[in-house]
PDB file of N, CA and C in Angstrom:
ATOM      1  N   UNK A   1      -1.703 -11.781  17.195  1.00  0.00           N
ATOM      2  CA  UNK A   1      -1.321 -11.390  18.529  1.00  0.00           C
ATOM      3  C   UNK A   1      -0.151 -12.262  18.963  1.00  0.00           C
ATOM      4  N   UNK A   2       0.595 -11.514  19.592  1.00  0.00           N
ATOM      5  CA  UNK A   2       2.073 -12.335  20.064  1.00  0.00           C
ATOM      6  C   UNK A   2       1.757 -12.486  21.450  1.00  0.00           C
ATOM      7  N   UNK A   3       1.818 -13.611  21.920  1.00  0.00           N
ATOM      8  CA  UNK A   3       1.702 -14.022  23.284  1.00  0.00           C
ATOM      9  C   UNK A   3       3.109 -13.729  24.077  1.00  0.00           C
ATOM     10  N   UNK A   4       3.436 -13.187  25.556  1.00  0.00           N
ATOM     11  CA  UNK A   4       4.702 -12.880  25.763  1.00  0.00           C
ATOM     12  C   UNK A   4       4.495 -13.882  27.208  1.00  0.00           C
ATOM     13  N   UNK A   5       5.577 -14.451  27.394  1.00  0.00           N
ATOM     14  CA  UNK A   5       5.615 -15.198  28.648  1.00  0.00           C
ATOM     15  C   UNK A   5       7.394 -14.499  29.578  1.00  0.00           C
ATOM     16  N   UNK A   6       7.258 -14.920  30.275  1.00  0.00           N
ATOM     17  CA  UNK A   6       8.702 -14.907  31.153  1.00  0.00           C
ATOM     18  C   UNK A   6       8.113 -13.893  32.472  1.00  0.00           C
ATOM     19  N   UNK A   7       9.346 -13.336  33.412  1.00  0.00           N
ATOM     20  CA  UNK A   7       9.384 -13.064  34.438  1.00  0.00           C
ATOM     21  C   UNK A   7      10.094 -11.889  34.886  1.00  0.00           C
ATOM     22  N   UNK A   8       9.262 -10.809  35.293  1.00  0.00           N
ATOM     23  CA  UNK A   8       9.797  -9.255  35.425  1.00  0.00           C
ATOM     24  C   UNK A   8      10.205  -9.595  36.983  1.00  0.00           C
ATOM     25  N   UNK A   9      11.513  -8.742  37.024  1.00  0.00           N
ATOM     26  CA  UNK A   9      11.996  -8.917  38.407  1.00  0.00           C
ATOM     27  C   UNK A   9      12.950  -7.788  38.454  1.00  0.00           C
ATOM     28  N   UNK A  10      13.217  -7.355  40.056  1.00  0.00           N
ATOM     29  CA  UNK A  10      13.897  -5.786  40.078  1.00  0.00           C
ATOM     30  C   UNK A  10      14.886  -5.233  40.018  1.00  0.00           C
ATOM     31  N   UNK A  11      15.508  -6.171  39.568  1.00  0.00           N
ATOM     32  CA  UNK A  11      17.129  -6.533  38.852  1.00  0.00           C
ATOM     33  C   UNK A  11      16.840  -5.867  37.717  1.00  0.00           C
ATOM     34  N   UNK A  12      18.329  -5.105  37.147  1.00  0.00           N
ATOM     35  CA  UNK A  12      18.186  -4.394  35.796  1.00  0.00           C
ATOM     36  C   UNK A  12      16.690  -3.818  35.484  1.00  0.00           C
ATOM     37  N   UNK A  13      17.118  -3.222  33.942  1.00  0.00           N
ATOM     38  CA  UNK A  13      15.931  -2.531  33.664  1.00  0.00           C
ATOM     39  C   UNK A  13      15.285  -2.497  32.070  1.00  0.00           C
ATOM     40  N   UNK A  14      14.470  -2.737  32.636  1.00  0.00           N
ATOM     41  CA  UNK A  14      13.127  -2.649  31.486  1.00  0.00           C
ATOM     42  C   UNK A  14      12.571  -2.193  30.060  1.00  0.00           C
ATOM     43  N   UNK A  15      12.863  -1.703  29.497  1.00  0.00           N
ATOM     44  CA  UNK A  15      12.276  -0.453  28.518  1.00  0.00           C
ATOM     45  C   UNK A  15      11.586  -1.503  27.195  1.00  0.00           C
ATOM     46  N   UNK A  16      10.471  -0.386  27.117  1.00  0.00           N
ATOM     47  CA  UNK A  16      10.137  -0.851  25.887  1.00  0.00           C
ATOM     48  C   UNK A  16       7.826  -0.612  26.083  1.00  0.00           C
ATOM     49  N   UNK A  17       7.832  -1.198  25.033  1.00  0.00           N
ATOM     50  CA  UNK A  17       5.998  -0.757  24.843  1.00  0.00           C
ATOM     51  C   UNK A  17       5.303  -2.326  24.630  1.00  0.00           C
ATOM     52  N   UNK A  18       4.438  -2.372  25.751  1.00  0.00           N
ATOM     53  CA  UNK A  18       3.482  -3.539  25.467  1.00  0.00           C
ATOM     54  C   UNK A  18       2.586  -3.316  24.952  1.00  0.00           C
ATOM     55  N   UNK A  19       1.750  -3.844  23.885  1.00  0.00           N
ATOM     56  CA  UNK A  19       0.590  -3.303  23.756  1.00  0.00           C
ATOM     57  C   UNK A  19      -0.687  -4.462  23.627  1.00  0.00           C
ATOM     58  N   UNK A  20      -2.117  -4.382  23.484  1.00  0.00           N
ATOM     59  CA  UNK A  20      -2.934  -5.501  23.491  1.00  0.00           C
ATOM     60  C   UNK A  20      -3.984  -5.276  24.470  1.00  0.00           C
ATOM     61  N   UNK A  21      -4.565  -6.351  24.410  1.00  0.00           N
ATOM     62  CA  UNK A  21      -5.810  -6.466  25.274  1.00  0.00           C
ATOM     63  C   UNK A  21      -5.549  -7.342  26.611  1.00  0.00           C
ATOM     64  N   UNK A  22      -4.817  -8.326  26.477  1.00  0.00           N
ATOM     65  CA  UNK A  22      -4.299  -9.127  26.936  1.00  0.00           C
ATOM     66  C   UNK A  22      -2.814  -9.313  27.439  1.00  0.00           C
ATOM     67  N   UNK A  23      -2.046  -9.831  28.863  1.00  0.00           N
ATOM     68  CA  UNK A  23      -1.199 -10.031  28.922  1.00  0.00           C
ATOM     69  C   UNK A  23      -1.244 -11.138  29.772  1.00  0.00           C
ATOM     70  N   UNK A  24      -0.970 -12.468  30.054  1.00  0.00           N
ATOM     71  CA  UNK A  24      -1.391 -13.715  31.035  1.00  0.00           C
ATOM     72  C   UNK A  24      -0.041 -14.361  31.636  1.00  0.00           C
ATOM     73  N   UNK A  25       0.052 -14.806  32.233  1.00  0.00           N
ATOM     74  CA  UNK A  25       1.168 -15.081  33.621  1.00  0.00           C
ATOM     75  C   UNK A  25       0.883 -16.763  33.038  1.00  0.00           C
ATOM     76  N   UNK A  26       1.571 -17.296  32.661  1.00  0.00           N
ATOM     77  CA  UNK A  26       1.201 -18.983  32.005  1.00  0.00           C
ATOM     78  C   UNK A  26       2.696 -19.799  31.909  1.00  0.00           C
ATOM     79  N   UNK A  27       3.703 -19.637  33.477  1.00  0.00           N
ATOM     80  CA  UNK A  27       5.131 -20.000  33.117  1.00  0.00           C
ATOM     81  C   UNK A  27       4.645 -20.985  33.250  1.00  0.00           C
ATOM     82  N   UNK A  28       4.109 -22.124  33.807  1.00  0.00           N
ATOM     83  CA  UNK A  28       3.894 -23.430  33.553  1.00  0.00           C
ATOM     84  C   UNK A  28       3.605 -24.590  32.380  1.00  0.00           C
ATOM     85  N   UNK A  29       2.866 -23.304  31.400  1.00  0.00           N
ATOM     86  CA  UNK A  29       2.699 -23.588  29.967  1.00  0.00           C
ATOM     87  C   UNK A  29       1.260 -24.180  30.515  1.00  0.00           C
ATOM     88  N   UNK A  30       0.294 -24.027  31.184  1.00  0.00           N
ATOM     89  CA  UNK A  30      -0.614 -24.548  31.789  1.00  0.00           C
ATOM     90  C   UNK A  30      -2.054 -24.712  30.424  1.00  0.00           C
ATOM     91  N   UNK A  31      -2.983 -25.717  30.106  1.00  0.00           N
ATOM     92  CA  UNK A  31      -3.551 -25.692  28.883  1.00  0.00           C
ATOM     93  C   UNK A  31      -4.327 -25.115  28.773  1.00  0.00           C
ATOM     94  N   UNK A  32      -5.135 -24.894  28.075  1.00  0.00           N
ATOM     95  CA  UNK A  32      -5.912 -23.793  27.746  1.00  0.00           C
ATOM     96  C   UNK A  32      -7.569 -24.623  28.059  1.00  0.00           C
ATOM     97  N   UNK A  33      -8.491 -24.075  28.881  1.00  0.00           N
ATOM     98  CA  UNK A  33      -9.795 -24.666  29.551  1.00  0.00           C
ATOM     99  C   UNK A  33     -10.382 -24.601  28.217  1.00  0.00           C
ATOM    100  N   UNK A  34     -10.789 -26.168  27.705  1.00  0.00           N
ATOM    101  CA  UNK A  34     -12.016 -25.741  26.664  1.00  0.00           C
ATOM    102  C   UNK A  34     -13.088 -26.764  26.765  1.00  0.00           C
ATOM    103  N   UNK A  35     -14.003 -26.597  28.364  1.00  0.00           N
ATOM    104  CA  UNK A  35     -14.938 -26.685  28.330  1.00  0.00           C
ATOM    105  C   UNK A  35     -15.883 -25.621  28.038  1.00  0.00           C
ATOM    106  N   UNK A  36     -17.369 -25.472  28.567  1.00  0.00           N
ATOM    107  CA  UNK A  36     -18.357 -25.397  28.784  1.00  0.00           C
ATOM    108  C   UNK A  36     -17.893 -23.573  29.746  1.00  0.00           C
ATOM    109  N   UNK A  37     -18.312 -21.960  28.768  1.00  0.00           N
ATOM    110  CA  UNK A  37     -17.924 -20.842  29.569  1.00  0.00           C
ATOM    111  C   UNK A  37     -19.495 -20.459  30.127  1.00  0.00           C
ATOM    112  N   UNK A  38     -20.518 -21.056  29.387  1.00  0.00           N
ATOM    113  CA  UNK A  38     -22.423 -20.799  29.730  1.00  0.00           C
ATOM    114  C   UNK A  38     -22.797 -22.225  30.423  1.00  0.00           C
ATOM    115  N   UNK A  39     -23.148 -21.981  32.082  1.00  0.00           N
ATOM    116  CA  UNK A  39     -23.234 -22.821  32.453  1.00  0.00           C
ATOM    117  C   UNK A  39     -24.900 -23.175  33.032  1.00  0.00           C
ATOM    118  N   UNK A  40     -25.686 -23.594  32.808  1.00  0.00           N
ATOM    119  CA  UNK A  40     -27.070 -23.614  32.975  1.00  0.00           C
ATOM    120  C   UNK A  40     -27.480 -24.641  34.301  1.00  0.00           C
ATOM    121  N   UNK A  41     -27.442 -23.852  35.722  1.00  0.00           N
ATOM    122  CA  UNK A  41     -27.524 -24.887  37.025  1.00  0.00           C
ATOM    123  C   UNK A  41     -28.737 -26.123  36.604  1.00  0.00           C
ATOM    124  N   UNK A  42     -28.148 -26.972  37.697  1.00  0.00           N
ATOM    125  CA  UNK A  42     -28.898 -28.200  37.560  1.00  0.00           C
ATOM    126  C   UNK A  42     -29.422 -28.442  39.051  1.00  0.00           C
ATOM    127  N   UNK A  43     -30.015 -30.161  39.038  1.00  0.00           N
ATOM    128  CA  UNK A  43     -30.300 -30.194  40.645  1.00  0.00           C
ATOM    129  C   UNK A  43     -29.088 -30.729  41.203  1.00  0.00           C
ATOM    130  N   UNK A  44     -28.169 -31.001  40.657  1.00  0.00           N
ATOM    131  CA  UNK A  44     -26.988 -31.777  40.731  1.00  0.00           C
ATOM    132  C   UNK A  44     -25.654 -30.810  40.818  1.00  0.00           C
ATOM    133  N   UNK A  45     -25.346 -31.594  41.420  1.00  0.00           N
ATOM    134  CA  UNK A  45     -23.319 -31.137  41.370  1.00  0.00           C
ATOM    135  C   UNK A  45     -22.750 -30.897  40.020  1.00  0.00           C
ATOM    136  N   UNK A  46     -22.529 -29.945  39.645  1.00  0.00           N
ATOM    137  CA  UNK A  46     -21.476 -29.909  38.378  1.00  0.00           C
ATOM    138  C   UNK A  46     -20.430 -29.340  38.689  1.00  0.00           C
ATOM    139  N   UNK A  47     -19.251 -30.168  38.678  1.00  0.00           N
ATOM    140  CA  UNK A  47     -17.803 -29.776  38.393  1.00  0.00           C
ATOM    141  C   UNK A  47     -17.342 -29.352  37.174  1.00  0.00           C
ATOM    142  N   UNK A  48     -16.648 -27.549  37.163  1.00  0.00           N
ATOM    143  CA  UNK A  48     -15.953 -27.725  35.832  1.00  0.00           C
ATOM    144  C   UNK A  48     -14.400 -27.970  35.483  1.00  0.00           C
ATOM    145  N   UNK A  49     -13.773 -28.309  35.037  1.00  0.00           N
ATOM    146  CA  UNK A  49     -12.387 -28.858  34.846  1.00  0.00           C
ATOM    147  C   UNK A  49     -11.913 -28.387  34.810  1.00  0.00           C
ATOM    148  N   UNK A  50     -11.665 -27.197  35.417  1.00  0.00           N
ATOM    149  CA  UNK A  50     -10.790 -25.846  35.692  1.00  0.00           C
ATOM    150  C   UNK A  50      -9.354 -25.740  35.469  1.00  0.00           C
ATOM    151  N   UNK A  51      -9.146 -26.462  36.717  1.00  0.00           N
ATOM    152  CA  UNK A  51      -7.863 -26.704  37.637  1.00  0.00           C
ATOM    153  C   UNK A  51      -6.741 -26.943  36.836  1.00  0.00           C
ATOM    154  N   UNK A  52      -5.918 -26.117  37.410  1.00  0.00           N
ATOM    155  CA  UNK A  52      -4.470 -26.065  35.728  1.00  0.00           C
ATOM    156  C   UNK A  52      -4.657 -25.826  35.119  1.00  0.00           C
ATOM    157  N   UNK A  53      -5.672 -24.834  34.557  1.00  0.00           N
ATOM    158  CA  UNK A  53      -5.917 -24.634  33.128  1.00  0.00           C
ATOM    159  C   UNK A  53      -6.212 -23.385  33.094  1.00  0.00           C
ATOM    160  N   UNK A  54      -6.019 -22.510  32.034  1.00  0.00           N
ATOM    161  CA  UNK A  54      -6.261 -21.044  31.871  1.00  0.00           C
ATOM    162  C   UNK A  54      -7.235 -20.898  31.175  1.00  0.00           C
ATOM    163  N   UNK A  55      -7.874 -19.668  31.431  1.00  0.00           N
ATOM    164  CA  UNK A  55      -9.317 -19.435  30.974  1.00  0.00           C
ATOM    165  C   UNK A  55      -8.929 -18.480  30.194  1.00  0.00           C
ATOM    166  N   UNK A  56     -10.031 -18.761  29.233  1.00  0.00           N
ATOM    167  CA  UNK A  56     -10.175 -17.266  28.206  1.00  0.00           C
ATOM    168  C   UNK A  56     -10.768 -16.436  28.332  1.00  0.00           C
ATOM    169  N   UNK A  57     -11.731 -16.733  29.696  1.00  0.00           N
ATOM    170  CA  UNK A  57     -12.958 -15.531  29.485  1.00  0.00           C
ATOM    171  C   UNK A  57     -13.732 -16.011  31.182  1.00  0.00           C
ATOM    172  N   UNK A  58     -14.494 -15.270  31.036  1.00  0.00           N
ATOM    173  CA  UNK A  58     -15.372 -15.539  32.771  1.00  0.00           C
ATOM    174  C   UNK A  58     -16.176 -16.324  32.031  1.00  0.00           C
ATOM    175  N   UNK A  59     -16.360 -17.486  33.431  1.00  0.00           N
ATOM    176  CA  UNK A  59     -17.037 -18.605  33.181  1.00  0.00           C
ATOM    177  C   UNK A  59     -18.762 -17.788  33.437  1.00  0.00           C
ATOM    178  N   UNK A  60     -19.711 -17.987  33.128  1.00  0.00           N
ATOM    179  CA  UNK A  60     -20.976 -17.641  33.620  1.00  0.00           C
ATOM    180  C   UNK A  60     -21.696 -18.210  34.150  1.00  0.00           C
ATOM    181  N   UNK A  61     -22.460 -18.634  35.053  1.00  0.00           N
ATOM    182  CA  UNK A  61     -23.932 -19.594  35.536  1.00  0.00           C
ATOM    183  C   UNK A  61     -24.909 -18.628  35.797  1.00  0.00           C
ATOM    184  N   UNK A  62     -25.676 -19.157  34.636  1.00  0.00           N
ATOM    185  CA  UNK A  62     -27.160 -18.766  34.406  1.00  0.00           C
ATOM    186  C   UNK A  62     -27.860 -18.242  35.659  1.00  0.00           C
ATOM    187  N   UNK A  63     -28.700 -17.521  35.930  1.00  0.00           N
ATOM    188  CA  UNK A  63     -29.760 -17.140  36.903  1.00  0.00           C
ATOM    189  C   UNK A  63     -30.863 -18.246  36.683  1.00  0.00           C
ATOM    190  N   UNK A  64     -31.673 -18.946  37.943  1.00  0.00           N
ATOM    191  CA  UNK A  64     -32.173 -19.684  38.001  1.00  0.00           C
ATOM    192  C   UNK A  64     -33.746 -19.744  37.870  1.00  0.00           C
ATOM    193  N   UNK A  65     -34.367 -19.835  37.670  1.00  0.00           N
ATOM    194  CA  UNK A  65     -35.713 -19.213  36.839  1.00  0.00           C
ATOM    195  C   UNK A  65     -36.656 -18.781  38.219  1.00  0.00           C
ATOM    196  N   UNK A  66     -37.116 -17.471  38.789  1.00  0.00           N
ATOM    197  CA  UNK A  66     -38.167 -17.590  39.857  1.00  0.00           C
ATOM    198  C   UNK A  66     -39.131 -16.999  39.914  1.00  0.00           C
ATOM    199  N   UNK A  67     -40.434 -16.621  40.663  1.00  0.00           N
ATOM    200  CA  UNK A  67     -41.264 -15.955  40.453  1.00  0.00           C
ATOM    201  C   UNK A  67     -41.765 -15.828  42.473  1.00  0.00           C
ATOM    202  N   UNK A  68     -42.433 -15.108  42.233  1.00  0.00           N
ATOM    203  CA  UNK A  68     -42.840 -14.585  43.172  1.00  0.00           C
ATOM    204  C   UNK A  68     -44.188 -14.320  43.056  1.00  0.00           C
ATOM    205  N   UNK A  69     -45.679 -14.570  43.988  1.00  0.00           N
ATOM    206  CA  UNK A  69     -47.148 -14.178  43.429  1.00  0.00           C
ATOM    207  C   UNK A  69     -47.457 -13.975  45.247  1.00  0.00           C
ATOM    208  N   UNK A  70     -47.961 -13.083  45.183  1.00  0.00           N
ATOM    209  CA  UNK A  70     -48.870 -12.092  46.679  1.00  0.00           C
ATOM    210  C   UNK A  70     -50.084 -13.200  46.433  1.00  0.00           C
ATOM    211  N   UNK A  71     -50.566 -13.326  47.517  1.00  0.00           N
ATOM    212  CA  UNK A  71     -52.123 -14.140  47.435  1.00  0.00           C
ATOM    213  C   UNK A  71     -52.514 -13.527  49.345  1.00  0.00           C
ATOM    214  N   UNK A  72     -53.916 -14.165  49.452  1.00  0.00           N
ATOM    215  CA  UNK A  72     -54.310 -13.981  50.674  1.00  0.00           C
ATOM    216  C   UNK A  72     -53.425 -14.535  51.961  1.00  0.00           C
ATOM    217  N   UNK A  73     -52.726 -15.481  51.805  1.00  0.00           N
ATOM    218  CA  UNK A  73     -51.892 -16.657  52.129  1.00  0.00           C
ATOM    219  C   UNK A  73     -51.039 -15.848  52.950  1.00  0.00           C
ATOM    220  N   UNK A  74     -50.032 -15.192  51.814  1.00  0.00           N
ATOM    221  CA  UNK A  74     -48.576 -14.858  52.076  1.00  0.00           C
ATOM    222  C   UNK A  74     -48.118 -14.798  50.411  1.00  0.00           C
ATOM    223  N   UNK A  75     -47.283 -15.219  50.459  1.00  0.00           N
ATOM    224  CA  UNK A  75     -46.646 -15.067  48.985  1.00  0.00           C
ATOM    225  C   UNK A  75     -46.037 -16.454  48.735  1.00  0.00           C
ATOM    226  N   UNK A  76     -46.238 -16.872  47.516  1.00  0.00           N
ATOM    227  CA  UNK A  76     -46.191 -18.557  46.922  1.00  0.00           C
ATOM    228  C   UNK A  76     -44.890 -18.254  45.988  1.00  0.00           C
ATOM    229  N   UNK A  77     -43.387 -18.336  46.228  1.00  0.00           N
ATOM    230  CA  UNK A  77     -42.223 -18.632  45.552  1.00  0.00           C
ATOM    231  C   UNK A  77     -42.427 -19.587  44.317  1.00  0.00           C
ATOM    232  N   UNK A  78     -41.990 -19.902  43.467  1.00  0.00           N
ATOM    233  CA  UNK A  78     -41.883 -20.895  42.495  1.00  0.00           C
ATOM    234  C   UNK A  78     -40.549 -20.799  41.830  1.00  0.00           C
ATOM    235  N   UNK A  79     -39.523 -21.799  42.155  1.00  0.00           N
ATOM    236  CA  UNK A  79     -38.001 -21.942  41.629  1.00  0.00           C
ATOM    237  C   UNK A  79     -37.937 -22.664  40.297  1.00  0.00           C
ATOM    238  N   UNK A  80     -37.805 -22.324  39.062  1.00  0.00           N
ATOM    239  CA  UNK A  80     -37.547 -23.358  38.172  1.00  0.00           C
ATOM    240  C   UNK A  80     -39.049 -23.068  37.198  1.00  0.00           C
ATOM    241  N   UNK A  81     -39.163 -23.627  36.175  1.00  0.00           N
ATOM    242  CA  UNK A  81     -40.400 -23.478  35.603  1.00  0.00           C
ATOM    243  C   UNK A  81     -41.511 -23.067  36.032  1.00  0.00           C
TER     244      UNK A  81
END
């Protein structure tokens, strides 16, 4: 795959065929994110190192484990295990 960079503008004209899955806007030359794209919440703050950096793909965070049980009560939530 040939990566294409630069800047379309409405001056002159154009021609020609792109083709691919992909086309990304990266004039900065900005690096490529290679942390962590499966992210599994915690009880804590997690920062991911995003910033300036181009992604390859959607980051994900996990669904958080819950349950739900009817009793005489009301209903008893349980978050997490």
């Amino acid at each position: 795959m040939t990566e294409i960079c630069g800047v379309i503008t409405t001056q002159g004209e154009v021609r020609g065929v792109i083709s691919g899955s992909c086309v990304t806007e990266n004039q900065g030359n900005a690096p490529i994110y290679r942390g962590e794209y499966i992210i599994t919440p915690t009880a804590r703050e997690q920062t991911l190192q995003t910033k300036g950096k181009l992604l390859e793909k959607d980051i994900t965070v996990e669904k958080i484990a819950f349950s739900e049980t009817s009793n005489e009560s009301g209903t008893t939530v349980t978050i997490g295990g």
